[in-house]
Protein backbone atom coordinates (compact mmCIF):
# COMPACT_ATOMS: atom_id res chain seq x y z
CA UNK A 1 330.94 62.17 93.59
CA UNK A 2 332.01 64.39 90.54
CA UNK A 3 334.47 66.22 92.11
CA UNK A 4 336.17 62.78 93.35
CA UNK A 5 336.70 61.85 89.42
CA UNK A 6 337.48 65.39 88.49
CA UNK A 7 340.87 65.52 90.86
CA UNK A 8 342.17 63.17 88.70
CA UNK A 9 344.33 65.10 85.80
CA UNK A 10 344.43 62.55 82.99
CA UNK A 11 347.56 64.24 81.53
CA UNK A 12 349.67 62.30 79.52
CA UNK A 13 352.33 61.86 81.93
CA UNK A 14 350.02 60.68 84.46
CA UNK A 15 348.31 58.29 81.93
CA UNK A 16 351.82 56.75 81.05
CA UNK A 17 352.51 56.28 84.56
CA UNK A 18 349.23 54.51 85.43
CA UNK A 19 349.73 52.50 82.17
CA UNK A 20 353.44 51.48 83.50
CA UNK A 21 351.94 50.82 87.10
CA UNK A 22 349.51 48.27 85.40
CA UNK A 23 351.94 46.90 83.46
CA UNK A 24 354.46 46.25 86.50
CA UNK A 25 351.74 44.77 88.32
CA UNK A 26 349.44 42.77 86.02
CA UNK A 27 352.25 42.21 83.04
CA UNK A 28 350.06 43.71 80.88
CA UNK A 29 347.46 45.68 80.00
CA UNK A 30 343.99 44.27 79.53
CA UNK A 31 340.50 44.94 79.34
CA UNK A 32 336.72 42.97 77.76
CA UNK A 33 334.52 45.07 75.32
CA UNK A 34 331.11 44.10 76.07
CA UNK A 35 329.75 46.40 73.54
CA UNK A 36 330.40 43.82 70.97
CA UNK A 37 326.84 41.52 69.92
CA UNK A 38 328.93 38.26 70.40
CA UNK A 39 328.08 36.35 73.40
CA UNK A 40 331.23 36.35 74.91
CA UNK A 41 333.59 39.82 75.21
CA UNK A 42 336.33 40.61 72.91
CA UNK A 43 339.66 40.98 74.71
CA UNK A 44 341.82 43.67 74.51
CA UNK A 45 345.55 44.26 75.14
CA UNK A 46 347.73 46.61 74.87
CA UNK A 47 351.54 47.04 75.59
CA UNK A 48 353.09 50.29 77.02
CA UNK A 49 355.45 51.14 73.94
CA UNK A 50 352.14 50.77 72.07
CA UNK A 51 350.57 53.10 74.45
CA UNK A 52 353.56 55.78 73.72
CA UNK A 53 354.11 55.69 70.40
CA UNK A 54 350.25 55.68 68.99
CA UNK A 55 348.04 58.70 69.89
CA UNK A 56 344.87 56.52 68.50
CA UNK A 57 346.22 53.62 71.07
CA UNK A 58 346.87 55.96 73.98
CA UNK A 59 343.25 58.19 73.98
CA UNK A 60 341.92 54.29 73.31
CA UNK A 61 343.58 53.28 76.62
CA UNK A 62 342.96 56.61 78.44
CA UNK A 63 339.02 56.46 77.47
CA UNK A 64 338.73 52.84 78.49
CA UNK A 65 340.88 53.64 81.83
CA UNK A 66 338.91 56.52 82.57
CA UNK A 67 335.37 55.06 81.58
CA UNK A 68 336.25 52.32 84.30
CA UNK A 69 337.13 54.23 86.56
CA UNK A 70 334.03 56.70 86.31
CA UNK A 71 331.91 53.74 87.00
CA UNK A 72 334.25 52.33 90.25
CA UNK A 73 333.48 55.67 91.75
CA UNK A 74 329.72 55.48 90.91
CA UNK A 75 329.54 51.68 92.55
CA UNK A 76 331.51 53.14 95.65
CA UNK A 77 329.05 55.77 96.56
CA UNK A 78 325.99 53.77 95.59
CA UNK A 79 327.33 51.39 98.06
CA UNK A 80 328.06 53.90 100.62
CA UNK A 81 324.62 55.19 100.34
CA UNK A 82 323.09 51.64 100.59
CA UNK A 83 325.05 51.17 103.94
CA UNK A 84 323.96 54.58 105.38
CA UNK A 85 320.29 53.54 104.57
């Protein structure tokens, strides 16, 4: 499972790329921060010439982007397990 989410290089080319795929798909980049205390999660947005022209915005993006994808990997092979049991 580790070595599935370590083949992905999170350069910053390859971040800017995945930031413009989301972008031509979804029109824009999104995300909820459920670390917040209020009851319902702060959104998030950012836009791609954000993304490239702020270092703070683009490790913000590439954390959140990479935390989510950590734990799509981890929900994948806890499901494969369940099914092989």
């Amino acid at each position: 499972m580790a070595s599935q989410f370590k083949k992905y290089r999170m350069t910053r080319k390859n971040v800017l790329l995945l930031a413009q795929a989301i972008v031509n798909v979804h029109g824009k980049i999104a995300w909820q921060d459920y670390a917040s205390d209020s009851p319902y999660p702060d959104q998030h947005s950012l836009t791609l010439n954000e993304i490239k022209g702020c270092p703070e915005k683009f490790e913000r993006f590439r954390n959140e982007f990479a935390h989510q994808m950590y734990i799509n990997v981890i929900n994948d092979e806890m499901q494969r397990l369940e099914h092989d049991i």
